[in-house]
Every structure is written in C-alpha cells, then in structure tokens.
Protein backbone atom coordinates (compact mmCIF):
# COMPACT_ATOMS: atom_id res chain seq x y z
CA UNK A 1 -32.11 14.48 25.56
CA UNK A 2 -28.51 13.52 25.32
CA UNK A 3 -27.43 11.24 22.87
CA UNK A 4 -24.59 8.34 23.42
CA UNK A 5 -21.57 9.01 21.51
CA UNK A 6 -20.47 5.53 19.87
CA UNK A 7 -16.75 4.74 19.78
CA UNK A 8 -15.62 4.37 16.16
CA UNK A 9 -15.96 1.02 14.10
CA UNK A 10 -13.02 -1.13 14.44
CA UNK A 11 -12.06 -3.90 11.98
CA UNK A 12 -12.35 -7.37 13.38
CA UNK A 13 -9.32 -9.10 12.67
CA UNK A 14 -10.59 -12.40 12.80
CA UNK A 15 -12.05 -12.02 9.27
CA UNK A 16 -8.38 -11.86 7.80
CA UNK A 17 -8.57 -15.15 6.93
CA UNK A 18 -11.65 -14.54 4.66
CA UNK A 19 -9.71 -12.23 3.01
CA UNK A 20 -6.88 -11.78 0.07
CA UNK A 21 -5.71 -9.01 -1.81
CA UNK A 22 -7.62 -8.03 -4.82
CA UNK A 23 -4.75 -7.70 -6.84
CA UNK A 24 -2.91 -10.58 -6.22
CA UNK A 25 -5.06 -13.05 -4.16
CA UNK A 26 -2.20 -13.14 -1.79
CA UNK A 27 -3.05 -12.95 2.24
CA UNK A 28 -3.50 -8.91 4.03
CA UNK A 29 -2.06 -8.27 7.74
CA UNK A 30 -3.25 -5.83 9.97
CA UNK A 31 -1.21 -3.21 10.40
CA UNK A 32 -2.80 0.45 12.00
CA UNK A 33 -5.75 1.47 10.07
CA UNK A 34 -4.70 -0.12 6.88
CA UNK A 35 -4.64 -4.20 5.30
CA UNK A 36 -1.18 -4.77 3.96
CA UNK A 37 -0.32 -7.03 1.09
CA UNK A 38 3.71 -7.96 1.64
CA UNK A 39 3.37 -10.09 -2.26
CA UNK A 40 2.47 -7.12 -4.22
CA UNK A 41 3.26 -4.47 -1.62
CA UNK A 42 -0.09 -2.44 -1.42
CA UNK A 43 -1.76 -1.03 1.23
CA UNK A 44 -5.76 -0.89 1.62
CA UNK A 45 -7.60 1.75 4.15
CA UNK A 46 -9.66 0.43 6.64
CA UNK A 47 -12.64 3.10 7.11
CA UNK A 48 -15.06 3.10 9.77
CA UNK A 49 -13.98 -1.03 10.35
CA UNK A 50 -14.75 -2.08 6.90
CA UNK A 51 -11.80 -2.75 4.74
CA UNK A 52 -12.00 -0.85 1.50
CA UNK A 53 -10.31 -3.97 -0.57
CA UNK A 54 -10.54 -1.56 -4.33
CA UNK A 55 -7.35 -1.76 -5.82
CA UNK A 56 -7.34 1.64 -7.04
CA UNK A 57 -8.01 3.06 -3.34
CA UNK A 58 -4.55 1.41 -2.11
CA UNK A 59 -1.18 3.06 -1.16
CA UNK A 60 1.66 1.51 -3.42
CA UNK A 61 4.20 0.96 -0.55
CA UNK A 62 7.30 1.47 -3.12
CA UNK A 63 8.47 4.28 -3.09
CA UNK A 64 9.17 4.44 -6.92
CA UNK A 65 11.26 7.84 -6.73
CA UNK A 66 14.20 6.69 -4.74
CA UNK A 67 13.67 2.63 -5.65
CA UNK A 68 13.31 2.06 -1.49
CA UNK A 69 10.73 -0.74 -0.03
CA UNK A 70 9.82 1.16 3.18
CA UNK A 71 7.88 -1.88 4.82
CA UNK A 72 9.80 -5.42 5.42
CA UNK A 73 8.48 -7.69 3.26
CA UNK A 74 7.53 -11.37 4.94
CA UNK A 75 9.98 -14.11 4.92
C-alpha cells in the first residue's frame, strides 16, 4: 500500500495577532521560517508550523562582534 506523503506544517499567520514576544511582550512578524521581534531584536524558529516562542531557543539578531543590526528595525 502506498502511503500519501503530507506537505510540511506551515505556520498560519493569522495567529500573529495572538502572539508577542516572550521577552518583551512586544508584537513578532513573519519573516521565512522564523517570528521576528524588531523591539528586542530576537528571532524565534518556527518548526513544523508551530512557533517555538522559548526565549532561550531564539537567534539574537545583533551581531555583538562587529556592533552591526543586520535586520531593519520598524519605524
């Protein structure tokens, strides 16, 4: 018997209005695979569609070793 291959989860982006950054409370955009915080700057993986919103999972978009902010911040 041959078995249906699913396509991968994908996150829903109408629940970004449910949710904030754990850190900071602050509203998360949708940017590739990951939910982006522009107030504190952190970046949380999106795995199989369901946001992984731990703060010690997310990418610290400042790059601390040359003092750069590689994603625009909002105005």
């Amino acid at each position: 018997m041959l078995e249906k291959q699913l396509p991968p989860p994908v996150f829903d982006p109408a629940l970004l209005p449910q949710l904030a950054c754990p850190a900071c409370h602050s509203d998360l955009h949708l940017n590739a695979s990951r939910l982006i915080c522009a107030e504190c700057r952190r970046a949380y993986p999106v795995i199989d569609g369901i946001p992984v919103l731990i703060v010690e999972r997310a990418e610290n978009l400042v790059d601390q070793s040359k003092g750069e902010d590689p994603a625009p911040r909002n105005p």
